[in-house]
Structures are given as C-alpha cells and as structure tokens.
Protein backbone atom coordinates (compact mmCIF):
# COMPACT_ATOMS: atom_id res chain seq x y z
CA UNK A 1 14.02 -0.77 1.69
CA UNK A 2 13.19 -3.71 -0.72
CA UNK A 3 15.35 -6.19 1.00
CA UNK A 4 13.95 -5.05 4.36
CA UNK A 5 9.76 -5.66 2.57
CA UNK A 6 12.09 -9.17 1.85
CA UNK A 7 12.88 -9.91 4.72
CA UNK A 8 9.83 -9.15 6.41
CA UNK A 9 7.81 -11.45 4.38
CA UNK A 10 9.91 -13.73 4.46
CA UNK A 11 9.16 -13.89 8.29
CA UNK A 12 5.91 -14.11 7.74
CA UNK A 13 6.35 -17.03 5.85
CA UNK A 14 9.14 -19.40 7.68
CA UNK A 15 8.80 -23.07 8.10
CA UNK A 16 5.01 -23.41 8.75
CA UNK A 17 3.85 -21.91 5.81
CA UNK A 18 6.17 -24.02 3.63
CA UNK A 19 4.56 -26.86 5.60
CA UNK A 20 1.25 -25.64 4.53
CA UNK A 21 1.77 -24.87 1.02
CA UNK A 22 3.23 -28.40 0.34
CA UNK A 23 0.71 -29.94 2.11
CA UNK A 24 -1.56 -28.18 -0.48
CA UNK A 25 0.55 -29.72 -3.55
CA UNK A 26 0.33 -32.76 -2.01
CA UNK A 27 -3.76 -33.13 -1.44
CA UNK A 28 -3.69 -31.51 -5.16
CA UNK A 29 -1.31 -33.79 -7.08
CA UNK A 30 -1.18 -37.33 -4.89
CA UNK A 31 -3.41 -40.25 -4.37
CA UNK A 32 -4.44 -40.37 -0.43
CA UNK A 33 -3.40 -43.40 0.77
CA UNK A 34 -5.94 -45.17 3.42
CA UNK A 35 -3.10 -44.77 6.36
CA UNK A 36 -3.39 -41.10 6.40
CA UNK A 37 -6.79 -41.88 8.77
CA UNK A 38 -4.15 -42.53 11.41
CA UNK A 39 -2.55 -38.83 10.67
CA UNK A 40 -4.95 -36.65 13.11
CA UNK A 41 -4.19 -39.27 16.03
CA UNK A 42 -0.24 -39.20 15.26
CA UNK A 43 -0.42 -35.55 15.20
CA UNK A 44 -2.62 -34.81 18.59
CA UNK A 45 -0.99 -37.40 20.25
CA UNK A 46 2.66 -35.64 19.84
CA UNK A 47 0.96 -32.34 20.17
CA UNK A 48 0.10 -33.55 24.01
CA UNK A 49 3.64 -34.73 24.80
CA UNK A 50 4.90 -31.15 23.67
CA UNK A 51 2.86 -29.43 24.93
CA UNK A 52 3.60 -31.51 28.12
CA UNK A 53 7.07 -31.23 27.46
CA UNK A 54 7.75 -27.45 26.46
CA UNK A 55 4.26 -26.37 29.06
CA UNK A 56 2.66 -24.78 26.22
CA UNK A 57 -0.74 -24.84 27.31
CA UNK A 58 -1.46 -23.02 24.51
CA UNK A 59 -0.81 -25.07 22.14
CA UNK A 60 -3.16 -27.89 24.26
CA UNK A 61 -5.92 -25.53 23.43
CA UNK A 62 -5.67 -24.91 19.98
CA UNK A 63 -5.20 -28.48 18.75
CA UNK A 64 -8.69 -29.33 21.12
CA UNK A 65 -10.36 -26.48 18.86
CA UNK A 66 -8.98 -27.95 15.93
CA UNK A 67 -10.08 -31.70 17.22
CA UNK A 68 -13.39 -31.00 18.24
CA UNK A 69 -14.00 -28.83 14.88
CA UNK A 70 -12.90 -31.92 12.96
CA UNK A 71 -14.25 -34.86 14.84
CA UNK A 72 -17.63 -32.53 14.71
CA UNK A 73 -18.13 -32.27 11.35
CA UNK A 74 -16.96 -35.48 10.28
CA UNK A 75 -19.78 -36.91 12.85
CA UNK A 76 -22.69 -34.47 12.57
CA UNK A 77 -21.99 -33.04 9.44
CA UNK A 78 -20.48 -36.11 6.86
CA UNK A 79 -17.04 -35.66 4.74
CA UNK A 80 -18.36 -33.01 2.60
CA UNK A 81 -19.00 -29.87 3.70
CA UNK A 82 -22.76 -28.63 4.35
CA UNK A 83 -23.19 -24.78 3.76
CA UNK A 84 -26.95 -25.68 5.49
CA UNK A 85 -25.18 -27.69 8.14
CA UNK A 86 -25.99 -25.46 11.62
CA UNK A 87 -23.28 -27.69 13.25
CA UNK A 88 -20.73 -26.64 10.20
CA UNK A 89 -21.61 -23.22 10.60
CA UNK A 90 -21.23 -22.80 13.78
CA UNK A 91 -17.38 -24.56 13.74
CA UNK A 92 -16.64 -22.16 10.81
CA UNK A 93 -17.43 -19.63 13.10
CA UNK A 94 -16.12 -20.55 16.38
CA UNK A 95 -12.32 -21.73 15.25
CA UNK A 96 -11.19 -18.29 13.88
CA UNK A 97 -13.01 -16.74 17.19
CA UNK A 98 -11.04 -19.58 19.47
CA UNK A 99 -8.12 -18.53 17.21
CA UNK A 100 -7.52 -14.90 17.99
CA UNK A 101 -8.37 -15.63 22.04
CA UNK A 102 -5.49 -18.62 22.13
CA UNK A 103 -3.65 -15.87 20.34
CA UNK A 104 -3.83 -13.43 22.39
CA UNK A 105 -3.44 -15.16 25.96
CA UNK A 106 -1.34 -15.47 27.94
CA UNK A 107 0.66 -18.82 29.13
CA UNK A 108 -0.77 -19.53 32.36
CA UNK A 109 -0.59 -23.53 32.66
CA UNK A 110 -3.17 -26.31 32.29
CA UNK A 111 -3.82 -27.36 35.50
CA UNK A 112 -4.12 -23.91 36.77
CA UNK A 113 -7.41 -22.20 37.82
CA UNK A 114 -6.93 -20.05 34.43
CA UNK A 115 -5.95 -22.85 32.56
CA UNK A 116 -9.24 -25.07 33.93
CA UNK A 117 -11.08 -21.72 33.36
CA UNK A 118 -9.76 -21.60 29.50
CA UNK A 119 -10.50 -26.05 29.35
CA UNK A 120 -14.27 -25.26 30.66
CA UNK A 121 -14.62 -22.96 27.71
CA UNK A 122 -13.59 -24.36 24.98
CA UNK A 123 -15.81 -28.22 26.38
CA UNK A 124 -18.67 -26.05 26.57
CA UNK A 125 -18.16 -24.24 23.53
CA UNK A 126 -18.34 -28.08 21.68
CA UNK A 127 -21.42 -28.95 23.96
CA UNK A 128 -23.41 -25.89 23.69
CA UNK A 129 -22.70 -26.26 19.28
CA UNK A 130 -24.27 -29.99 19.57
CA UNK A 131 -27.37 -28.94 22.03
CA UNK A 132 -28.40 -26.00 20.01
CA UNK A 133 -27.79 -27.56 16.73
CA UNK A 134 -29.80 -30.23 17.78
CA UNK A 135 -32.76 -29.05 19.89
CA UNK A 136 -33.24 -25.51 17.46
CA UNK A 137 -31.40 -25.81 14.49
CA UNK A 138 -33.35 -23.75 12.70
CA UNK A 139 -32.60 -20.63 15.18
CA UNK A 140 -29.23 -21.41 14.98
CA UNK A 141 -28.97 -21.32 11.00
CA UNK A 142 -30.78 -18.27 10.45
CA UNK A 143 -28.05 -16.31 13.14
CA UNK A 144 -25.26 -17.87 11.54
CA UNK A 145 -26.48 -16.77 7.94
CA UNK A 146 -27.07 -13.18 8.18
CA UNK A 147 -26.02 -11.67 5.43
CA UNK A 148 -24.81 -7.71 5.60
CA UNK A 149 -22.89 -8.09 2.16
CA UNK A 150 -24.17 -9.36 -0.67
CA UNK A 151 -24.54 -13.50 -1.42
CA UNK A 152 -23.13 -13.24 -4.58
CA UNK A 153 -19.44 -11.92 -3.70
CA UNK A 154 -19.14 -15.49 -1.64
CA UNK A 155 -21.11 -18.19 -3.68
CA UNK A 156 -16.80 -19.73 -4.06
CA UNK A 157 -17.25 -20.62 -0.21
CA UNK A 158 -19.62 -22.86 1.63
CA UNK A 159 -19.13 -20.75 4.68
CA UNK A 160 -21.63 -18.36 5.79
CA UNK A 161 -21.23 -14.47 5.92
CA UNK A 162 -20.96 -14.06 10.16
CA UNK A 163 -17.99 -16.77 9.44
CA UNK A 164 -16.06 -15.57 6.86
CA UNK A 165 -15.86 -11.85 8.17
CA UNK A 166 -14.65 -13.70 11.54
CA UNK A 167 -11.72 -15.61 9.49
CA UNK A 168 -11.01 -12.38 7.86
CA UNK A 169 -11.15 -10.22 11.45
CA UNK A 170 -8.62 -13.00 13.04
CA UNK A 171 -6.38 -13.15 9.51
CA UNK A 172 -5.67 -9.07 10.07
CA UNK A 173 -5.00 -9.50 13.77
CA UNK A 174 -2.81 -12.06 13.39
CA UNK A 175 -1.01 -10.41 10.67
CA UNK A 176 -0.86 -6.93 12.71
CA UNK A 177 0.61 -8.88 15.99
CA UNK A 178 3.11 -10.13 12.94
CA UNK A 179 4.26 -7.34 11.37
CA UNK A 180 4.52 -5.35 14.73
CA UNK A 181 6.61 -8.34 16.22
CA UNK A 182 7.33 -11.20 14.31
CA UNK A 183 7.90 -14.74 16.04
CA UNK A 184 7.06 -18.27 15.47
CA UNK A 185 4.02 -18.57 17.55
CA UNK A 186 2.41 -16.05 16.13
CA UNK A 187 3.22 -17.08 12.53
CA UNK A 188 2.11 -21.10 13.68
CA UNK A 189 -1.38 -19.28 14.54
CA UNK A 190 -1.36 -17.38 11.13
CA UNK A 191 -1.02 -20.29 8.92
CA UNK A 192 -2.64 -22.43 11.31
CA UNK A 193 -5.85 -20.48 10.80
CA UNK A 194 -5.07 -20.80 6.65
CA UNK A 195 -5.16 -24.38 6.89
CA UNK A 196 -8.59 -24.43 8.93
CA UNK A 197 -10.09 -22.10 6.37
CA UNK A 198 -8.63 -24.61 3.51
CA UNK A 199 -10.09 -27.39 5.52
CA UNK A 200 -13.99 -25.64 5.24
CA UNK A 201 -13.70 -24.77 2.02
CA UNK A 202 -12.65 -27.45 0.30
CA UNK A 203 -14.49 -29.03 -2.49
CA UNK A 204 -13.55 -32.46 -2.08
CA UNK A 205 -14.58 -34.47 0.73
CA UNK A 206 -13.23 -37.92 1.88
CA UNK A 207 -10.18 -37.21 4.16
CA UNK A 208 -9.09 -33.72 3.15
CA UNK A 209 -10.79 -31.54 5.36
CA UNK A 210 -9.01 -33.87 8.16
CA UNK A 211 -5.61 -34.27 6.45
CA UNK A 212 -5.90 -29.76 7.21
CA UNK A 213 -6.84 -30.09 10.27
CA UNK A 214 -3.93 -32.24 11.53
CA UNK A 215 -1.80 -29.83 9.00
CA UNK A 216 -2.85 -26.60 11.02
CA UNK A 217 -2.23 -28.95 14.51
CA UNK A 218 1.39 -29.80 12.67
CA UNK A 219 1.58 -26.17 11.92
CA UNK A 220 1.49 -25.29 15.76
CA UNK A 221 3.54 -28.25 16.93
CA UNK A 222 6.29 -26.73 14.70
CA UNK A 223 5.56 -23.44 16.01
CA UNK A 224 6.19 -24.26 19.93
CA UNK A 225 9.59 -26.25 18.92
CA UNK A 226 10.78 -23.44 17.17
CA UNK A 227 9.65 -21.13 19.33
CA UNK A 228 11.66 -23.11 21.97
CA UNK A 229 14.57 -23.47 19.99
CA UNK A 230 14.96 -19.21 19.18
CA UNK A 231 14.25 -18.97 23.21
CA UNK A 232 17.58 -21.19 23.48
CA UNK A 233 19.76 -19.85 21.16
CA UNK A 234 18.65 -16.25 20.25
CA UNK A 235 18.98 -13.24 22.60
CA UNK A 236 15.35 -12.16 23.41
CA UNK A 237 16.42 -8.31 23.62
CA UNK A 238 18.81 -7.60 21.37
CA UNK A 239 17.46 -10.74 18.65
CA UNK A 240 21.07 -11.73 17.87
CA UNK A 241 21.85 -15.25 18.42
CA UNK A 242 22.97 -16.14 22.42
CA UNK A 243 26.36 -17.53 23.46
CA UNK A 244 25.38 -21.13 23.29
CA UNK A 245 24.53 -20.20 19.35
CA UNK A 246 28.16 -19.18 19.10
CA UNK A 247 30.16 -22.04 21.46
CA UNK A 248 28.30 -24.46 18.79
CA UNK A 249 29.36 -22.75 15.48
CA UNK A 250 32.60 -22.54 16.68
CA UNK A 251 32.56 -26.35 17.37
CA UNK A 252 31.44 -26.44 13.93
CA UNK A 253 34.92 -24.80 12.53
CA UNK A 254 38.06 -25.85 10.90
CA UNK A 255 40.80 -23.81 10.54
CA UNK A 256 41.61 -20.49 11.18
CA UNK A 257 38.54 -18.21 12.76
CA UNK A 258 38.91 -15.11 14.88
CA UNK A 259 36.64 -14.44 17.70
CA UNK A 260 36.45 -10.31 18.99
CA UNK A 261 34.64 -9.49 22.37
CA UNK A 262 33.31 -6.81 22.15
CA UNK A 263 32.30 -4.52 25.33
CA UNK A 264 29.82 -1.14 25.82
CA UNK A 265 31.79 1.07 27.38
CA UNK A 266 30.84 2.75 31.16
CA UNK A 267 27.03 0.87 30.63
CA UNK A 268 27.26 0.32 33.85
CA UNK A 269 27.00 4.10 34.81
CA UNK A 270 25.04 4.89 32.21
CA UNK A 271 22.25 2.54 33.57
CA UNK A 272 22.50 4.04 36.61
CA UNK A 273 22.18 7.72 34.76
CA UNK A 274 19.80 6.86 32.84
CA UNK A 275 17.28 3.70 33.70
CA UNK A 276 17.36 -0.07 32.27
CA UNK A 277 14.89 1.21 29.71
CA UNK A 278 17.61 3.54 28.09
CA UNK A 279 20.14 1.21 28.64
CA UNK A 280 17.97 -1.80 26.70
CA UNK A 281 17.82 0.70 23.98
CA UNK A 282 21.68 1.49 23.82
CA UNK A 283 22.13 -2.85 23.97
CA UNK A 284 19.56 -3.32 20.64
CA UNK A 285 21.55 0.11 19.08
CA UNK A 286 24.67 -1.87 19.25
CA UNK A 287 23.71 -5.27 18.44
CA UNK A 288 21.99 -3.76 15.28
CA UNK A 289 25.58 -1.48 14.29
CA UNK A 290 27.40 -4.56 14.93
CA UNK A 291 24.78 -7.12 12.98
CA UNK A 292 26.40 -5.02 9.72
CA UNK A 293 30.15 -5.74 10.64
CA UNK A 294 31.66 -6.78 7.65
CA UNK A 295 34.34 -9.16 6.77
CA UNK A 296 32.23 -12.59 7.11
CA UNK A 297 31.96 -11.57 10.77
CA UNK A 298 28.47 -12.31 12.66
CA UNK A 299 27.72 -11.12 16.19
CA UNK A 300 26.24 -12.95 18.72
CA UNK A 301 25.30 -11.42 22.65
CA UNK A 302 27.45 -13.34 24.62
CA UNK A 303 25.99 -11.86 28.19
CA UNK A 304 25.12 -8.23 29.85
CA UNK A 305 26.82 -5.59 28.00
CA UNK A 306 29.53 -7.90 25.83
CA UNK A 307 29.03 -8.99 22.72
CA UNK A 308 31.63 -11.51 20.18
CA UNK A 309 32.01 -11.32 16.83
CA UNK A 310 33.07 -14.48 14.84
CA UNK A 311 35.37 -14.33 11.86
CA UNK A 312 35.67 -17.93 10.25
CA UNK A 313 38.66 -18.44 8.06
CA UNK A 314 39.86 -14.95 9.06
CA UNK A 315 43.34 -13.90 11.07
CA UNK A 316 43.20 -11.15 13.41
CA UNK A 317 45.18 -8.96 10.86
CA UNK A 318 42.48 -9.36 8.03
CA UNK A 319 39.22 -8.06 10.56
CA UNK A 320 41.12 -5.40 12.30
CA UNK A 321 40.13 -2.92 9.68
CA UNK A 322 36.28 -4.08 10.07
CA UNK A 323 36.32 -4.09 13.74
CA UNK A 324 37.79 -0.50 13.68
CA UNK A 325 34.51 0.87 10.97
CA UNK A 326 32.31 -1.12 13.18
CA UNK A 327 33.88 0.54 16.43
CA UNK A 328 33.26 4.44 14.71
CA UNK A 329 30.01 3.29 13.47
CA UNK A 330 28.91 2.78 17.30
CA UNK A 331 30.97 6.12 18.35
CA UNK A 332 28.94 7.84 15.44
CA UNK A 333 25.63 6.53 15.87
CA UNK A 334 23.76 9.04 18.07
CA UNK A 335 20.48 8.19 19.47
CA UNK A 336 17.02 10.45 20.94
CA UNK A 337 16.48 9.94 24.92
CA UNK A 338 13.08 8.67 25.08
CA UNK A 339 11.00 11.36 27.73
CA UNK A 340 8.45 9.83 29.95
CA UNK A 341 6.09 12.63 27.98
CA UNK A 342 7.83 12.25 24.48
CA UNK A 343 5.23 10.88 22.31
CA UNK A 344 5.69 7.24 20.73
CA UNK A 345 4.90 8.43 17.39
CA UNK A 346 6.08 11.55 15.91
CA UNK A 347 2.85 13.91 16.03
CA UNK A 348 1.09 15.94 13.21
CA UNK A 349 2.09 19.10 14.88
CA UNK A 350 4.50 19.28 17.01
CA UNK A 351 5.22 22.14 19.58
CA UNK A 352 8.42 24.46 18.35
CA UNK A 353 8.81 25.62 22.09
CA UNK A 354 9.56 21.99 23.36
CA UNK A 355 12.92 21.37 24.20
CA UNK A 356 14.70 18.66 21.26
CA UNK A 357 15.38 15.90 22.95
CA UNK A 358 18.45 14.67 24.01
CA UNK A 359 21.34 12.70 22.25
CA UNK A 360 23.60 10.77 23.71
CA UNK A 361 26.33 7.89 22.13
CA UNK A 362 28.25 5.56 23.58
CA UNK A 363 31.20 3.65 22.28
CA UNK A 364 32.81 0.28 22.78
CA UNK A 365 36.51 -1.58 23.33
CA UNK A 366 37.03 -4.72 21.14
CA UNK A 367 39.10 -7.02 21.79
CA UNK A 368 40.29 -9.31 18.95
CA UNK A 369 42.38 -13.00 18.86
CA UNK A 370 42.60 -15.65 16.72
CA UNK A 371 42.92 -19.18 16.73
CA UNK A 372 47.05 -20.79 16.57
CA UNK A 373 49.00 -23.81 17.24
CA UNK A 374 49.11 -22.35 20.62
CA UNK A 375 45.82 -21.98 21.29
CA UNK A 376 43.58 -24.13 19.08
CA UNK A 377 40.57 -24.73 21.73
CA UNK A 378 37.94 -22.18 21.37
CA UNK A 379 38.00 -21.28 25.35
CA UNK A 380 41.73 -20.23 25.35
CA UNK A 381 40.71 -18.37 22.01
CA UNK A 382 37.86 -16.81 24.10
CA UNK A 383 40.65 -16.36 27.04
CA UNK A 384 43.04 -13.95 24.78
CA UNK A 385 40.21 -11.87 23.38
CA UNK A 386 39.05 -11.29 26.64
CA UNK A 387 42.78 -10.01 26.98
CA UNK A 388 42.84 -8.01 24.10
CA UNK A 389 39.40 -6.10 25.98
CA UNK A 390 41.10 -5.77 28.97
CA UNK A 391 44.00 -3.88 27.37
CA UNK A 392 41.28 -1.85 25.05
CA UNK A 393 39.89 -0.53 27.94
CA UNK A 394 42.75 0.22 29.92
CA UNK A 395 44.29 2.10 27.27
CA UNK A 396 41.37 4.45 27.30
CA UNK A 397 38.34 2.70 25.78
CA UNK A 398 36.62 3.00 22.51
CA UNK A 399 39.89 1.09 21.26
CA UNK A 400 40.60 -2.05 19.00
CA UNK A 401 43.45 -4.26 20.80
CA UNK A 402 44.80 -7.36 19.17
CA UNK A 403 46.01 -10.54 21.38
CA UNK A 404 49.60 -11.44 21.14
CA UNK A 405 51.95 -14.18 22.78
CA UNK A 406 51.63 -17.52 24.25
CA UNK A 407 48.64 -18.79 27.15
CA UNK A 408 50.46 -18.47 30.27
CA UNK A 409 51.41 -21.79 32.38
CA UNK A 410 49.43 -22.67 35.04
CA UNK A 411 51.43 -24.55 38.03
CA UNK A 412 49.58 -26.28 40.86
C-alpha cells in the first residue's frame, strides 16, 4: 500500500516538476545573468516547432496564454507585481481559467474551424483585458477584488480573492484528472500552472516573473515530448512498454538473456463470447500478473494477445521456474464480468436477490529460448520462442515449453 502512495506521487511528480523545483533553487541561490532576457523567445520559439512537429495544438495555446500573460504585465503592469493593477488581476485570473479549458480539450488542430474557434478566444481574451482595463478600470478592479473570505488569510499574495480560488479550483482538477489517470500532459499542465502562480507571486521583480513563465512554457514543451515518447514505446492499454521498447533493450544486451512469448490462450473466442470490452480487461489482467514475474524478467506487449518477457543474463533453465508461478498466477487469478447494469462502484446497499456476477479465468502458453552460439541475433532468439509457443499450445495450452536444437537451414 505504501509503495503503491510511492509510486503514485511519484507520478505526480516526474520530470516537469523536477524542472520546476530547480528552476526555483536556481532564481533563489544564482545571480541572473542579462542573457536570460533571450529565455522566453528561445522557449516559444521551440514550443512552435513542436507543437508543429508533434500537432499539439494544445500546447500552441497554452504557451500564447502564458505569452500574452507575461508580455502583459511586463508592459501594462512594470516588473513588479501590482495587487491594484486591473490588468494584473485580470491575468491572475484568466491563466488558471485558460488552464483547466486547454486541459480539458480535446486535440482538434490549429488550422481547423475548432482550432480558429479556440485562437479567436484566447486574442480576444488579451484584447478585451487591455480595453476594459483601460477605458473602466475602476469597474474592472472592484469585480476582480471581491472578497467572500476574509483579507487577512491572503495578505502573503498580491493576487486577489476571485484569482486565487480560480488557481486553487484548476490545482484540484488537475490533480483529480491525475490521480484518476496519470500521464505527462496532464502532469506538464499541473506544474505548469505552479510555475504561473510562482510567477504572480513573487516578491522580486526584474526578470523572475518571466524566467516562470518560460519555465511553465518549458514545463509543457517537456510534457508533449514525453508524452510522444510513452505513445511510442509504451502500450496505451495494457501500460507495459511496446515491442519497439523491447527490440531496443535487447540491442542494448551482452551476453546471455532469455526472451519468453508469452500467449492468452483461446482470446480469440473469448472476444467473440464475450465483447472487446471484456477482452481489454482480460489483456490489462495479464499484463499486470505478468508485470510481477520474477527472476529480473520485465514484460513488454509485443502485439494483440502476446506478450515477451525478457530475462537479461538469465538461461532458459534459471526462469523456467518463474515462468511456471507466473503461468498459475494467470490460471488462478479470477476476475468479475462487468454487466451492462453492474454498477461502477460497489453501492451502499446492495440487493441480496441479484445474481453474483460472473467469474471467469483464462490462462496462457509460454514459450521460452535463450540466446547461444547458434543463435546470437535477437530475431532468431525471437524465432525459437515463438517455437517453444507453438509446441505449448499444441501440447494442450496453459503450458511452459523450452526451445531446443539448432535454426533450421534455409536453401534457395
């Protein structure tokens, strides 16, 4: 349970808040050099080309928020923050707002009618804040200063109530959409809208509010790369890493290594019984049984219903006895059919006279070689496991096979 809290935060954490939090050392404990003034340019200009690159349009948005909200106060506002600044008040208020809605769209292009739509709003968003600071900034102050709680629980901040209860809104959506599914555009939004907040409140002026700013841009530069790079080498359903993940970490190896395929038996028919849905379901089950296999092994989806496991430094000999737990763990591990009128969450009171739902297993053939002086490239490796399946399930299924003999020779 503690390792799982662990590992969760730790999620919630990753690369961009490390980015952020020595970024923070960094404006604390080092001189500024002048150079950093060409830091916001650097960083836009790289967030257009992958943004261009990747078609994040997304991201396109959220670093014009972060722009306009920077370039606006530095212009109408000064290098200090102005708690009786209408224009500061009312970019405290909009960037968490533009924040959750970037957030929660969808990707639906630039140059699209949506994505024109989405570039209207957020130009007139920056218009209307310069108009109406400017013609009645009076009106505008006294709505962006209400004040429901009392002034003295936020005399630290130079943000206004109607702001700060917006950063705090966004901050629990963001961390809700996190904890319910964690993944690297979400978290790049997160600490993203940390390092705008850090950029308002600071207490020094000169570049800092700018040098966060471009940090929370950074921040969701990093996001879209590595958002890109888990779409390329992770499995999107099952979370395990994808066959590409596993033909470069065996490129990586020296040595002895032992590769298993593994296979779900009769999915197939079981899809057909049952729907995709169920049969998604039974694909995470497995991948998560087989995530625990022990003996050094990790698993990786290597395509539909088959799955490798990669022993490095390991003969076939020393992982039979793991594959064989990890093959009764699968066989054991019943799971609940999922009714179209079974409740997603377990209710207060549930009715005795419903039928229990149904259980159902299903098992899986391995198939297990290693790497020789007869077959040293991974693909003939690959080649003999594959084997070894083929014999697993014609000997019944649910069986462990281990390769044996020499790669056949192939005559023109």
């Amino acid at each position: 349970m503690v390792q799982t809290i662990l590992k969760k935060l730790a999620s919630l954490v990753g690369l961009e808040g490390a980015l952020l939090v020595a970024m923070i050392v960094y404006v604390g404990t080092a001189a500024i050099p002048d150079s950093v003034r060409f830091f916001p340019y650097a960083v836009f200009t790289v967030g257009l080309l992958v943004s261009w690159r990747f078609r994040r349009s997304r991201l396109l948005f959220g670093l014009l928020v972060l722009a306009f909200a920077d370039r606006g106060i530095l212009l109408y506002v000064g290098d200090v923050p102005d708690p009786f600044s209408a224009v500061f008040q009312a970019v405290a208020f909009l960037v968490p707002i533009n924040i959750a809605g970037i957030t929660l769209m969808a990707e639906r292009g630039t140059f699209t009618p949506v994505g024109q739509a989405r570039l209207a709003a957020v130009l007139l968003q920056a218009s209307a804040v310069i108009l109406l600071a400017s013609w009645i900034p009076g009106w505008v102050n006294g709505g962006l200063h209400l004040s429901p709680l009392p002034d003295s629980w936020f005399v630290w901040s130079p943000i206004a109530q109607p702001a700060l209860l917006m950063f705090a809104a966004t901050f629990g959506l963001l961390i809700v959409r996190l904890v319910l599914r964690s993944n690297a555009t979400g978290r790049g939004f997160l600490w993203g809208l940390i390092a705008s907040f850090l950029a308002l409140n600071t207490l020094r002026g000169g570049p800092v509010p700018t040098i966060y700013f471009s940090t929370a841009g950074l921040i969701l530069i990093m996001s879209v790369i590595e958002a890109s790079y888990f779409m390329a080498y992770r499995d999107g359903l099952t979370g395990l890493p994808a066959r590409r993940a596993l033909n470069e970490d065996i490129l990586r190896l020296n040595g002895q290594y032992t590769i298993a395929m593994v296979d779900v038996d009769r999915f197939k028919n079981f899809n057909d019984l049952y729907g995709h849905e169920v049969g998604d379901q039974v694909l995470r089950k497995v991948a998560s049984q087989l995530e625990s296999v022990g003996g050094g092994g990790k698993a990786y989806r290597y395509g539909g219903e088959e799955f490798a496991l990669l022993f490095p430094g390991r003969d076939p000999g020393e992982v039979m006895s793991h594959l064989e737990r990890v093959r009764i763990s699968i066989e054991d591990a019943k799971f609940a059919l999922r009714g179209k009128d079974r409740p997603k969450e377990r209710p207060e009171n549930p009715n005795s006279n419903r039928k229990p739902p149904k259980k159902v297993s299903v098992t899986v053939s391995i198939g297990a070689a290693g790497r020789s002086d007869h077959r040293s490239a991974p693909s003939e490796v690959i080649s003999f496991a594959d084997r070894a399946l083929y014999q697993a399930k014609k000997a019944g299924r649910n069986k462990v096979k281990m390769a044996n003999g020499r790669p056949r020779q192939h005559t023109a």
